[in-house]
PDB file of N, CA and C in Angstrom:
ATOM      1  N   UNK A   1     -35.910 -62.375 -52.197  1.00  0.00           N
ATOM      2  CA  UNK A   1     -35.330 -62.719 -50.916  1.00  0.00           C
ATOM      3  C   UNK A   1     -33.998 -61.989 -50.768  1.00  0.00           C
ATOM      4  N   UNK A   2     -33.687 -61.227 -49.640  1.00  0.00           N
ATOM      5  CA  UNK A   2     -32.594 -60.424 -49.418  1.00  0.00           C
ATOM      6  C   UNK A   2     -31.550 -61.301 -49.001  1.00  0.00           C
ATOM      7  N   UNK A   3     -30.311 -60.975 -49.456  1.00  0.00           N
ATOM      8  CA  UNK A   3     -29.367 -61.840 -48.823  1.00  0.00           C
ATOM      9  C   UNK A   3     -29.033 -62.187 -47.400  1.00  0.00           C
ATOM     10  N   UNK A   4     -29.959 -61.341 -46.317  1.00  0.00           N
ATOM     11  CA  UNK A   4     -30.200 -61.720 -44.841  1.00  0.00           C
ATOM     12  C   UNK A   4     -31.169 -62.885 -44.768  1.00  0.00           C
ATOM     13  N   UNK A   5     -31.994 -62.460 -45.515  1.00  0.00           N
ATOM     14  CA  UNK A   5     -33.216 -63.340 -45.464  1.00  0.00           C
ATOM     15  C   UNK A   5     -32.315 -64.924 -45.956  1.00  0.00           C
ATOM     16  N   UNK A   6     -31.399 -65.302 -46.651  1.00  0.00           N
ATOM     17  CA  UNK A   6     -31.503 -66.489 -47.200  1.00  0.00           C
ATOM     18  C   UNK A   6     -30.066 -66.484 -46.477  1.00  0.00           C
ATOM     19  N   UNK A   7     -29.581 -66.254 -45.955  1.00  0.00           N
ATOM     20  CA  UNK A   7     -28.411 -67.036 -44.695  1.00  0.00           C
ATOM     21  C   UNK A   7     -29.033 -67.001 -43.535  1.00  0.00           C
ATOM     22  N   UNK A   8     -30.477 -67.106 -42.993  1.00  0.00           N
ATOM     23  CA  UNK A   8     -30.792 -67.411 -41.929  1.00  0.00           C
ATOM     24  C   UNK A   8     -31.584 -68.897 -42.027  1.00  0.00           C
ATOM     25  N   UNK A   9     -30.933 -69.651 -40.631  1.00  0.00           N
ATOM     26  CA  UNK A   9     -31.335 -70.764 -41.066  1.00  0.00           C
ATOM     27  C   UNK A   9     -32.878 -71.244 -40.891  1.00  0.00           C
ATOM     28  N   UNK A  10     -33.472 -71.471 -41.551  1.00  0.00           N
ATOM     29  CA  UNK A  10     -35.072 -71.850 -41.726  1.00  0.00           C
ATOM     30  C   UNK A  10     -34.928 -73.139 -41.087  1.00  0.00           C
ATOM     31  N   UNK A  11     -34.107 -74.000 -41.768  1.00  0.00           N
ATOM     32  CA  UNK A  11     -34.054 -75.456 -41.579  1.00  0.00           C
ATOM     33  C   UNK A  11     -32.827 -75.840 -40.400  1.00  0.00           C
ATOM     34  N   UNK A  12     -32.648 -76.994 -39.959  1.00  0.00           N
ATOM     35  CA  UNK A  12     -31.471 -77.069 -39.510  1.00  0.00           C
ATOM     36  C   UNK A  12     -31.296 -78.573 -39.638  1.00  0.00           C
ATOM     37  N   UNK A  13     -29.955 -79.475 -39.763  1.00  0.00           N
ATOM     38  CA  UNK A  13     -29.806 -81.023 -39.269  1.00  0.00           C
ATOM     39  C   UNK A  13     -29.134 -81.632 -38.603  1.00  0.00           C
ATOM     40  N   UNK A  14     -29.442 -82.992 -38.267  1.00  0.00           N
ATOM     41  CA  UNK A  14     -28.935 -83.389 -37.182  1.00  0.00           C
ATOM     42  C   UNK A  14     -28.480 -84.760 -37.145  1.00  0.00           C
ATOM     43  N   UNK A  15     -27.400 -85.279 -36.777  1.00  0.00           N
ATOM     44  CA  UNK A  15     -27.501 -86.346 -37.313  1.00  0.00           C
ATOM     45  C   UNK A  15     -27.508 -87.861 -35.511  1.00  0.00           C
ATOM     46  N   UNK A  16     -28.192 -88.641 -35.717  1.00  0.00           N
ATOM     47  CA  UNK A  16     -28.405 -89.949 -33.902  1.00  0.00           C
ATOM     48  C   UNK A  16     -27.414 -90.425 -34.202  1.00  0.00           C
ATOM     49  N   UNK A  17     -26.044 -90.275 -33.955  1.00  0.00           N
ATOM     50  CA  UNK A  17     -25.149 -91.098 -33.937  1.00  0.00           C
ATOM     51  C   UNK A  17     -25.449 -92.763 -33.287  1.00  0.00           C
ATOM     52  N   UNK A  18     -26.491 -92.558 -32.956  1.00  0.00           N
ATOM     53  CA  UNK A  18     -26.246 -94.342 -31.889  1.00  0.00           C
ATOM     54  C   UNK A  18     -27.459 -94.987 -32.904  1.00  0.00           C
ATOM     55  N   UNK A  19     -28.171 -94.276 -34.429  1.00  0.00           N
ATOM     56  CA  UNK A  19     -29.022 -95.179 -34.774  1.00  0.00           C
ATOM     57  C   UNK A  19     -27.586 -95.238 -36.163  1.00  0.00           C
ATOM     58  N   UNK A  20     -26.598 -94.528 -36.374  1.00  0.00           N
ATOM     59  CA  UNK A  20     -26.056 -94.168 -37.851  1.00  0.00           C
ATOM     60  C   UNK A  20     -25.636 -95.797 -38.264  1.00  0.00           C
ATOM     61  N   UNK A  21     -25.535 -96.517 -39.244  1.00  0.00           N
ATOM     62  CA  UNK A  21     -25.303 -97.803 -39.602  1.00  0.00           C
ATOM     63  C   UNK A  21     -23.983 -97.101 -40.965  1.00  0.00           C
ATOM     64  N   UNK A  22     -23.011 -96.092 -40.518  1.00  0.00           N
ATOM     65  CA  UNK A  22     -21.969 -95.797 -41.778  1.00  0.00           C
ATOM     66  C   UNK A  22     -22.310 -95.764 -43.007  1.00  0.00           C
ATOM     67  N   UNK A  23     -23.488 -96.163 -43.374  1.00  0.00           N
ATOM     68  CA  UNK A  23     -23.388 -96.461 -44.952  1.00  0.00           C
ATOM     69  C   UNK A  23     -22.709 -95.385 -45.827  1.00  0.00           C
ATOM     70  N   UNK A  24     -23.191 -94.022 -45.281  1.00  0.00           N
ATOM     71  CA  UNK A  24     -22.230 -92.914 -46.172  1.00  0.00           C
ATOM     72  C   UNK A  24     -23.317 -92.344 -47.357  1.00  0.00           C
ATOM     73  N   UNK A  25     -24.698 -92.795 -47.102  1.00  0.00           N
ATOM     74  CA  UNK A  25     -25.237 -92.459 -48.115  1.00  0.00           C
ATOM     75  C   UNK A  25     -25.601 -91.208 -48.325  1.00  0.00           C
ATOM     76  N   UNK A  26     -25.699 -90.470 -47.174  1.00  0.00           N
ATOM     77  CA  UNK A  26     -26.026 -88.773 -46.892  1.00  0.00           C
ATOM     78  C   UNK A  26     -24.570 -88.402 -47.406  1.00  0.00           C
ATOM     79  N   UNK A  27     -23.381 -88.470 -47.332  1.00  0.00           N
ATOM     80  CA  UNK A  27     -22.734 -88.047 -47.634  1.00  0.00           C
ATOM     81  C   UNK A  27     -22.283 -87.796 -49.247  1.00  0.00           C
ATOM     82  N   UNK A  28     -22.848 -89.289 -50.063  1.00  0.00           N
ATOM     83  CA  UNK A  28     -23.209 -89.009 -51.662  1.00  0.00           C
ATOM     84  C   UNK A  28     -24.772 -87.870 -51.803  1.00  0.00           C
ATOM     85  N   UNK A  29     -25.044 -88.063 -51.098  1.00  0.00           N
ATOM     86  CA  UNK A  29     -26.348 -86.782 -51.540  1.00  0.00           C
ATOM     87  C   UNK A  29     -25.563 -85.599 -51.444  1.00  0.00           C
ATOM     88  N   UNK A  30     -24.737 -85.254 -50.283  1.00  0.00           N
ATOM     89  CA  UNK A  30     -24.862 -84.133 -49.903  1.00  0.00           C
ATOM     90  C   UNK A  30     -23.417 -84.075 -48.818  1.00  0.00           C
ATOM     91  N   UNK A  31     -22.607 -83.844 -49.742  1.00  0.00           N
ATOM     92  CA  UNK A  31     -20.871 -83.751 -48.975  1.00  0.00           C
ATOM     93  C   UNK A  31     -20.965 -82.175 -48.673  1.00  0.00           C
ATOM     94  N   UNK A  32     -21.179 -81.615 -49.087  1.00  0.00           N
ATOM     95  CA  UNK A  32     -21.480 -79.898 -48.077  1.00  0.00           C
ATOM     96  C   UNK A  32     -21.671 -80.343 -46.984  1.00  0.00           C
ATOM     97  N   UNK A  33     -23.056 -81.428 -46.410  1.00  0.00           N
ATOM     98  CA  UNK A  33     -23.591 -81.182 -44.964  1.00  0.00           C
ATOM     99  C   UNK A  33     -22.924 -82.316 -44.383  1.00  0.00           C
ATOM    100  N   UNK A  34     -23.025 -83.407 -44.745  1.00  0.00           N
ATOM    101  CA  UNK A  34     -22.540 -84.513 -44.055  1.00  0.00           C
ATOM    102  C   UNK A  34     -21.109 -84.886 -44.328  1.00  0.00           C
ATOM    103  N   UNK A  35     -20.716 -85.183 -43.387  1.00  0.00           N
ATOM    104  CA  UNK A  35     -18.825 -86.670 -43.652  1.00  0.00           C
ATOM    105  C   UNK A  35     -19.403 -87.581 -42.784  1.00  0.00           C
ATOM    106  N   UNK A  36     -18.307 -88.501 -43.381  1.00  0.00           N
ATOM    107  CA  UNK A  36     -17.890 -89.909 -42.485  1.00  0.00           C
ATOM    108  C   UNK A  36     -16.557 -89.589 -41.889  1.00  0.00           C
ATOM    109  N   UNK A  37     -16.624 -89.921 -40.448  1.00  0.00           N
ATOM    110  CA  UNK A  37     -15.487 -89.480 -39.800  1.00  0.00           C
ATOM    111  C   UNK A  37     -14.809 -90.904 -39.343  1.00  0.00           C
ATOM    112  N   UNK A  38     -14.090 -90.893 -38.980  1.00  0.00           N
ATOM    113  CA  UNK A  38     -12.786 -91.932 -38.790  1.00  0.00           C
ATOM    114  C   UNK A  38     -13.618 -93.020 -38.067  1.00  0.00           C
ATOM    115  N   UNK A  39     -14.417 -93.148 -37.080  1.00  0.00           N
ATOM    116  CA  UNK A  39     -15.503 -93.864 -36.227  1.00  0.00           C
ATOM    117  C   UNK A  39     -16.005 -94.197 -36.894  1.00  0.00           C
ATOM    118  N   UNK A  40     -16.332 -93.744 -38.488  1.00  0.00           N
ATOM    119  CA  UNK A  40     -17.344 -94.498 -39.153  1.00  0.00           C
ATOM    120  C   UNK A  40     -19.023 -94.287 -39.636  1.00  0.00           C
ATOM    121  N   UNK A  41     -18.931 -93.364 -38.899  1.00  0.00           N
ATOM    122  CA  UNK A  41     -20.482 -92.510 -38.329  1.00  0.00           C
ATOM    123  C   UNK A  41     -20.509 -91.325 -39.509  1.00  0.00           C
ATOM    124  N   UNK A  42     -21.396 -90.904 -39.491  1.00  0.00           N
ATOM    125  CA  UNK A  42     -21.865 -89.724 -40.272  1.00  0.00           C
ATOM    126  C   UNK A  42     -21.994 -88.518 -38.925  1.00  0.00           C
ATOM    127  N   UNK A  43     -21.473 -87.316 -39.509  1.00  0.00           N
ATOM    128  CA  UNK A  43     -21.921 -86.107 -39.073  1.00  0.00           C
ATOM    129  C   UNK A  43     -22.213 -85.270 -39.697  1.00  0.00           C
ATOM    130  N   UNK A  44     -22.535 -83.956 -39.140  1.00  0.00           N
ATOM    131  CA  UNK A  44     -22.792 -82.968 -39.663  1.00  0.00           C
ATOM    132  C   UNK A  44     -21.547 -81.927 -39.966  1.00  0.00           C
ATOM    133  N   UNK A  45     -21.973 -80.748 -40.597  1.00  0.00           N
ATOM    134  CA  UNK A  45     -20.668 -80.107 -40.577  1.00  0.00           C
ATOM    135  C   UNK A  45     -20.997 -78.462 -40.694  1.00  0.00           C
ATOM    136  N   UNK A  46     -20.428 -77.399 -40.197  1.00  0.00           N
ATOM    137  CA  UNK A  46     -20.855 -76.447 -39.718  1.00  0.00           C
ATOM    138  C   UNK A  46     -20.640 -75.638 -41.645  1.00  0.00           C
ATOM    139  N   UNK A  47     -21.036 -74.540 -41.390  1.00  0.00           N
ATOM    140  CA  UNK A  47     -20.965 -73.727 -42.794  1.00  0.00           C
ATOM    141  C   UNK A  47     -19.543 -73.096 -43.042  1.00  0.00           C
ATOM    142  N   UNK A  48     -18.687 -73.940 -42.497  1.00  0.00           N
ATOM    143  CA  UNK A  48     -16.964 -73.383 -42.525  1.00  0.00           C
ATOM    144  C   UNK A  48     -16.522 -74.933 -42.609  1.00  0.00           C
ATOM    145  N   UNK A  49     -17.464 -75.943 -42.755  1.00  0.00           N
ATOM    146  CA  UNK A  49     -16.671 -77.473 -43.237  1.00  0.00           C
ATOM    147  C   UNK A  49     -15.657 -78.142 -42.049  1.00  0.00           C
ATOM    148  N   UNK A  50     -16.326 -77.592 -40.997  1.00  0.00           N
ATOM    149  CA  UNK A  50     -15.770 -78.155 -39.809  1.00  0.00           C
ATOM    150  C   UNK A  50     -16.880 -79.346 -39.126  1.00  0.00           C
ATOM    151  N   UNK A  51     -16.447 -80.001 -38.869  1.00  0.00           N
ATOM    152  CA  UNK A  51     -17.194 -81.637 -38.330  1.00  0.00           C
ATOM    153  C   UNK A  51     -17.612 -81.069 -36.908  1.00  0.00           C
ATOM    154  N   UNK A  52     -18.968 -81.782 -36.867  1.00  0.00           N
ATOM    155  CA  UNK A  52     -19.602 -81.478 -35.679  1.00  0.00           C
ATOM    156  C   UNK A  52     -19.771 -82.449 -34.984  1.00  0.00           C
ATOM    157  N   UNK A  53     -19.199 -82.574 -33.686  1.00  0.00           N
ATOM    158  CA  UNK A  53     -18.978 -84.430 -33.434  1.00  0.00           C
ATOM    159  C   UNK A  53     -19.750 -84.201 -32.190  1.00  0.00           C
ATOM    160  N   UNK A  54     -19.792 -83.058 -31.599  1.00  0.00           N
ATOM    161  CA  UNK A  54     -21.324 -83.170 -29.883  1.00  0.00           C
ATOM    162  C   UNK A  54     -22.553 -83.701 -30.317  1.00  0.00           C
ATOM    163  N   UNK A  55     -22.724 -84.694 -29.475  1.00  0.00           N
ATOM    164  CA  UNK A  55     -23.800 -85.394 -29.365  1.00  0.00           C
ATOM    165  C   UNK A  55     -25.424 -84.391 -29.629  1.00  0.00           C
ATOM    166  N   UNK A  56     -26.101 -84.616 -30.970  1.00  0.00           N
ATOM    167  CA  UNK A  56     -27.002 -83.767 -31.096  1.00  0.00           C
ATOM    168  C   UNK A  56     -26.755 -82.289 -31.832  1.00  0.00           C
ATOM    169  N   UNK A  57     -25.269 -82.303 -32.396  1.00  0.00           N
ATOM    170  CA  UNK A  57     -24.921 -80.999 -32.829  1.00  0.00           C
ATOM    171  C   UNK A  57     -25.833 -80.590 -34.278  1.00  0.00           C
ATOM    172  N   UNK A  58     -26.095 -79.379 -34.792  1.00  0.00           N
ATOM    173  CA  UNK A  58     -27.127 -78.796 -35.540  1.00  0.00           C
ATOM    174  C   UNK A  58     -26.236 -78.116 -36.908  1.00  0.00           C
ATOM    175  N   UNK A  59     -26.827 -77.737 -37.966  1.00  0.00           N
ATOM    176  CA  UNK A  59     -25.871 -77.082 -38.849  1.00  0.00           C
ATOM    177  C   UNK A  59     -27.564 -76.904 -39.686  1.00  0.00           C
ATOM    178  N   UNK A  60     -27.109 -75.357 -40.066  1.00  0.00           N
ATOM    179  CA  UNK A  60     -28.658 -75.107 -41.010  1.00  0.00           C
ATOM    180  C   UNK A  60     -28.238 -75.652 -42.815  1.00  0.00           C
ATOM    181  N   UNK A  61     -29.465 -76.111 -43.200  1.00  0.00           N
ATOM    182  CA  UNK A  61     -29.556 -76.494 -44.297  1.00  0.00           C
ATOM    183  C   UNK A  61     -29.661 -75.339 -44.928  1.00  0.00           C
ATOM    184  N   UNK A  62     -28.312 -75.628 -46.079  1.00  0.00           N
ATOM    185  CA  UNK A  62     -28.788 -74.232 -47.173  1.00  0.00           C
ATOM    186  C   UNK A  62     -29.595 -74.934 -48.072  1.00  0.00           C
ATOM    187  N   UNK A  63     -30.307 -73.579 -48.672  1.00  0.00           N
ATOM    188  CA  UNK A  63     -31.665 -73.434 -49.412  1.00  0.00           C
ATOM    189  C   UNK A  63     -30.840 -74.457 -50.842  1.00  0.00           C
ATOM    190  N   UNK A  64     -30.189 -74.359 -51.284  1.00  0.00           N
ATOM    191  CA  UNK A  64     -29.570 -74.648 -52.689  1.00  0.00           C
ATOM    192  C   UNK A  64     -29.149 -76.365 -52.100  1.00  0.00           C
ATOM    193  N   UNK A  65     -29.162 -77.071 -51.131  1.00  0.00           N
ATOM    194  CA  UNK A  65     -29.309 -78.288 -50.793  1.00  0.00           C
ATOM    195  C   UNK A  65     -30.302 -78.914 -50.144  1.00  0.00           C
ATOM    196  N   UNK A  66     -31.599 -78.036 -50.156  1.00  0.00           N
ATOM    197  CA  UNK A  66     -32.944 -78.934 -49.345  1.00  0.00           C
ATOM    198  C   UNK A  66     -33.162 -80.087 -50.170  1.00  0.00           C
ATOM    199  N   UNK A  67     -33.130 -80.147 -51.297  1.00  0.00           N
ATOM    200  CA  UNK A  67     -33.331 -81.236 -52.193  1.00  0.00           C
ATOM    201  C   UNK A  67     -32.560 -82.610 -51.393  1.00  0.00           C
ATOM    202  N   UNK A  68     -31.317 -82.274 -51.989  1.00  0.00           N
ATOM    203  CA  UNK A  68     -30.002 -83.779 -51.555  1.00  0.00           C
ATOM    204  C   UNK A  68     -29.963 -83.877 -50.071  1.00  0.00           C
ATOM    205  N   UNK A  69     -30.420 -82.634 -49.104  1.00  0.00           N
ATOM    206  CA  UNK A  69     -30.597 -82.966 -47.809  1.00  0.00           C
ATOM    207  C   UNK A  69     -31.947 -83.763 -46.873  1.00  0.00           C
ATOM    208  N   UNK A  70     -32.832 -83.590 -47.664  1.00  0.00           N
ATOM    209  CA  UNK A  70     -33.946 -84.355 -47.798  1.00  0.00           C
ATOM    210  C   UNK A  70     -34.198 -85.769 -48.324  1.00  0.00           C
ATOM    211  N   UNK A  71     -33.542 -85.859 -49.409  1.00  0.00           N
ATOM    212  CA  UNK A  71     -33.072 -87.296 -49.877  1.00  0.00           C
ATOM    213  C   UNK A  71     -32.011 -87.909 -49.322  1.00  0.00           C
ATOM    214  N   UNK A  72     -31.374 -87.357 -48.070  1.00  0.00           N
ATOM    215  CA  UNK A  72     -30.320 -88.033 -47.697  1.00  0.00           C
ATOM    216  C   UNK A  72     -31.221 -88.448 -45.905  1.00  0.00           C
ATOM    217  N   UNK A  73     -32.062 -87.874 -45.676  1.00  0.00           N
ATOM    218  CA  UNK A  73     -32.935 -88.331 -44.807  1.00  0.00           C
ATOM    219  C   UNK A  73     -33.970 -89.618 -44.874  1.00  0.00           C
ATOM    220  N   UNK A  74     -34.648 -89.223 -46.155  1.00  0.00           N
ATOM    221  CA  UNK A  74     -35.315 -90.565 -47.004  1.00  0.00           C
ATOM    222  C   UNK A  74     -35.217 -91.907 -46.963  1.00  0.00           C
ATOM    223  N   UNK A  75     -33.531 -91.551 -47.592  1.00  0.00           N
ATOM    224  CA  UNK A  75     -32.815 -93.212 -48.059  1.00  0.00           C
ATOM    225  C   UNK A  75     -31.991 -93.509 -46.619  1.00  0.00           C
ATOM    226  N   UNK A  76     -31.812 -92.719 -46.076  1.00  0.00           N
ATOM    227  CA  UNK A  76     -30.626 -93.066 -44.658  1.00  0.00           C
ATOM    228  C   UNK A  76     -31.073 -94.812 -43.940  1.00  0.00           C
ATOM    229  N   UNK A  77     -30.797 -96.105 -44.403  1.00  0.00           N
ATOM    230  CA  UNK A  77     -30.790 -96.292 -43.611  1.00  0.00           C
ATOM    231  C   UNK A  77     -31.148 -96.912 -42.126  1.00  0.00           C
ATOM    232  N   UNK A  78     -30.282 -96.006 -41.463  1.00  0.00           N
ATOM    233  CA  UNK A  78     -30.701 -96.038 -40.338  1.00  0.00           C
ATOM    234  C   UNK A  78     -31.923 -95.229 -39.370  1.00  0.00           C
ATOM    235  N   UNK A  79     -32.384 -94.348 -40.367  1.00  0.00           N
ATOM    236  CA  UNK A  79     -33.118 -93.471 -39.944  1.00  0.00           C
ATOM    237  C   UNK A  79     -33.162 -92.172 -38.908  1.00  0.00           C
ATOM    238  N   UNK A  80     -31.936 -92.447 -39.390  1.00  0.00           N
ATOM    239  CA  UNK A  80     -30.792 -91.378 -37.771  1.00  0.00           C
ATOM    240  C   UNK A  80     -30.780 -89.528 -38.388  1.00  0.00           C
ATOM    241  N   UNK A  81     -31.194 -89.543 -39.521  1.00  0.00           N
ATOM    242  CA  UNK A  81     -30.774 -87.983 -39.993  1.00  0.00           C
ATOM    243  C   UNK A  81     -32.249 -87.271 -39.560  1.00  0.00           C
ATOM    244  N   UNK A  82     -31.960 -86.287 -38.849  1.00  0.00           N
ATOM    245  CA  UNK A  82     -33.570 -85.277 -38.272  1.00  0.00           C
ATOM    246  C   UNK A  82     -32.976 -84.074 -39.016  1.00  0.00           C
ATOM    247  N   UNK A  83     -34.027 -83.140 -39.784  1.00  0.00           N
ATOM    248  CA  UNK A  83     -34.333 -82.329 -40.127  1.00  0.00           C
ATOM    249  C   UNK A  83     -35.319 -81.208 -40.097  1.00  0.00           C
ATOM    250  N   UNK A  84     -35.427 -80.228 -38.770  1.00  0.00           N
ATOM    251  CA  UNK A  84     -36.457 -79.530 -38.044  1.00  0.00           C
ATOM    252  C   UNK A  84     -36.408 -77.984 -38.762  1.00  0.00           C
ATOM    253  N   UNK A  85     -37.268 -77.302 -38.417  1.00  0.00           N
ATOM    254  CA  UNK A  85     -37.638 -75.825 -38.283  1.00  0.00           C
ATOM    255  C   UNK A  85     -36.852 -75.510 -37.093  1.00  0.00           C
ATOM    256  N   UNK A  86     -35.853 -75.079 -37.262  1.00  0.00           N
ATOM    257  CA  UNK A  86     -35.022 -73.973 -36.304  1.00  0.00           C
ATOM    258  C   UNK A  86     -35.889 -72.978 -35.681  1.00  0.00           C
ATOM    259  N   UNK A  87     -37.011 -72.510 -35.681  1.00  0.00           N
ATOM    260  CA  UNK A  87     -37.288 -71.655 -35.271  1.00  0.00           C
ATOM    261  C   UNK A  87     -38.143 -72.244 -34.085  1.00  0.00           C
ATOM    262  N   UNK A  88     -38.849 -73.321 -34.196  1.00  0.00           N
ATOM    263  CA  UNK A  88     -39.598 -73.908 -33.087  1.00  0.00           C
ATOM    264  C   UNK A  88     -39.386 -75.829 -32.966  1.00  0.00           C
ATOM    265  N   UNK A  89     -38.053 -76.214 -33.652  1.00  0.00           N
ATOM    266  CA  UNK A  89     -37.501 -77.393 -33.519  1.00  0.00           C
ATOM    267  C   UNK A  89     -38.628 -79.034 -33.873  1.00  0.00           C
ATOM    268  N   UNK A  90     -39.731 -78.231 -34.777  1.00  0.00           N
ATOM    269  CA  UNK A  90     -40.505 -79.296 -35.383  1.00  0.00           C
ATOM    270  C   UNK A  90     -39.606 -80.149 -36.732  1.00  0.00           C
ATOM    271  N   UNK A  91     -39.830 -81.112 -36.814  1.00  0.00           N
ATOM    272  CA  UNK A  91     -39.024 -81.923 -37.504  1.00  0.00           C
ATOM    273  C   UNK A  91     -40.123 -82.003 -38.536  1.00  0.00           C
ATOM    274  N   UNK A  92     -39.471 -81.673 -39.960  1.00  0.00           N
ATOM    275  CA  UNK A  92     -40.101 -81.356 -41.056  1.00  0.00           C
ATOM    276  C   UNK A  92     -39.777 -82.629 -42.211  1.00  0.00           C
ATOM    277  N   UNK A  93     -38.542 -83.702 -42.238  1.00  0.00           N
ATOM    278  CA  UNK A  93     -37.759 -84.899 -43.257  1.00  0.00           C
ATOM    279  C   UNK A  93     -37.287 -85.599 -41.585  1.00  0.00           C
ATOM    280  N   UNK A  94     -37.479 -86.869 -41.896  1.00  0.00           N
ATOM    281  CA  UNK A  94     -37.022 -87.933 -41.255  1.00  0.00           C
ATOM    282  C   UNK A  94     -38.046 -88.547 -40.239  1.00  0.00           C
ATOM    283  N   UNK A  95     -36.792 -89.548 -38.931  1.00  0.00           N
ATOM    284  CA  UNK A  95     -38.359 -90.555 -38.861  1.00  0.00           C
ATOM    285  C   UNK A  95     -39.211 -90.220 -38.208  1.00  0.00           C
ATOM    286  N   UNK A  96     -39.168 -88.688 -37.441  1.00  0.00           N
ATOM    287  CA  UNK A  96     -39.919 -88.101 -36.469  1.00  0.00           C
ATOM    288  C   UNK A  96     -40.503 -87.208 -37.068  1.00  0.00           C
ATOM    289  N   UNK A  97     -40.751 -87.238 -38.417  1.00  0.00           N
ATOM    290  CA  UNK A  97     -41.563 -85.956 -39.296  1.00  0.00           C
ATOM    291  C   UNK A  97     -43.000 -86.384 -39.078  1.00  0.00           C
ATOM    292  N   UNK A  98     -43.929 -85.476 -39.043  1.00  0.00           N
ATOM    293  CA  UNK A  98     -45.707 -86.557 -38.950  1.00  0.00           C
ATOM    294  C   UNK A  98     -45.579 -85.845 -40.695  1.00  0.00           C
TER     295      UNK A  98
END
C-alpha cells in the first residue's frame, strides 16, 4: 500500500450528539478520534486534533485504529457512534450497520 493509498480515507466517523449518554467510553478506546468536550458529549476530532462540534461532522478512521474505533462503536452506550464507507456513506460498525 503506497503512502497515498493509506491517507485516503476508506472509513470515516461520526458521532449523534442527541443519542451521546457522556460515558467517555470511545474516548478510552480511542483518544486520537474521540474527546469529551465541556457539554459532556463525545466528538470527533479532525487529523490535526481539532474538535469537531457541527452537527454530523466526519473525520476518517486511520487504518492503525479500526480496531479501538470499532470497539468504541460496539460498547458505546448510547449507540450514537456511525462508522460508514466514505466513498458511498454505507455504514459498516454501529447501530445502522446491517
Amino acid at each position: 500500500m503506497t503512502a497515498q493509498e493509506e491517507a485516503r480515507p476508506e472509513l470515516e466517523v461520526w458521532i449523534d450528539q442527541d443519542l451521546c449518554t457522556g460515558d467517555g467510553i470511545c474516548v478510552q478506546y480511542a483518544p486520537e478520534v474521540f474527546e469529551l468536550d465541556i457539554d459532556g458529549l463525545a466528538y470527533v476530532k479532525s487529523a490535526d486534533d481539532e474538535l469537531l462540534q457541527d452537527k454530523g461532522a466526519t473525520t476518517p478512521v486511520p487504518l492503525k485504529l479500526l480496531n479501538d474505533v470499532k470497539d468504541s462503536a460496539k460498547e458505546c452506550p448510547g449507540d450514537c457512534i456511525h462508522v460508514r464507507r466514505a466513498t458511498d456513506g454505507v455504514e459498516v460498525y454501529g447501530p445502522d450497520a446491517e
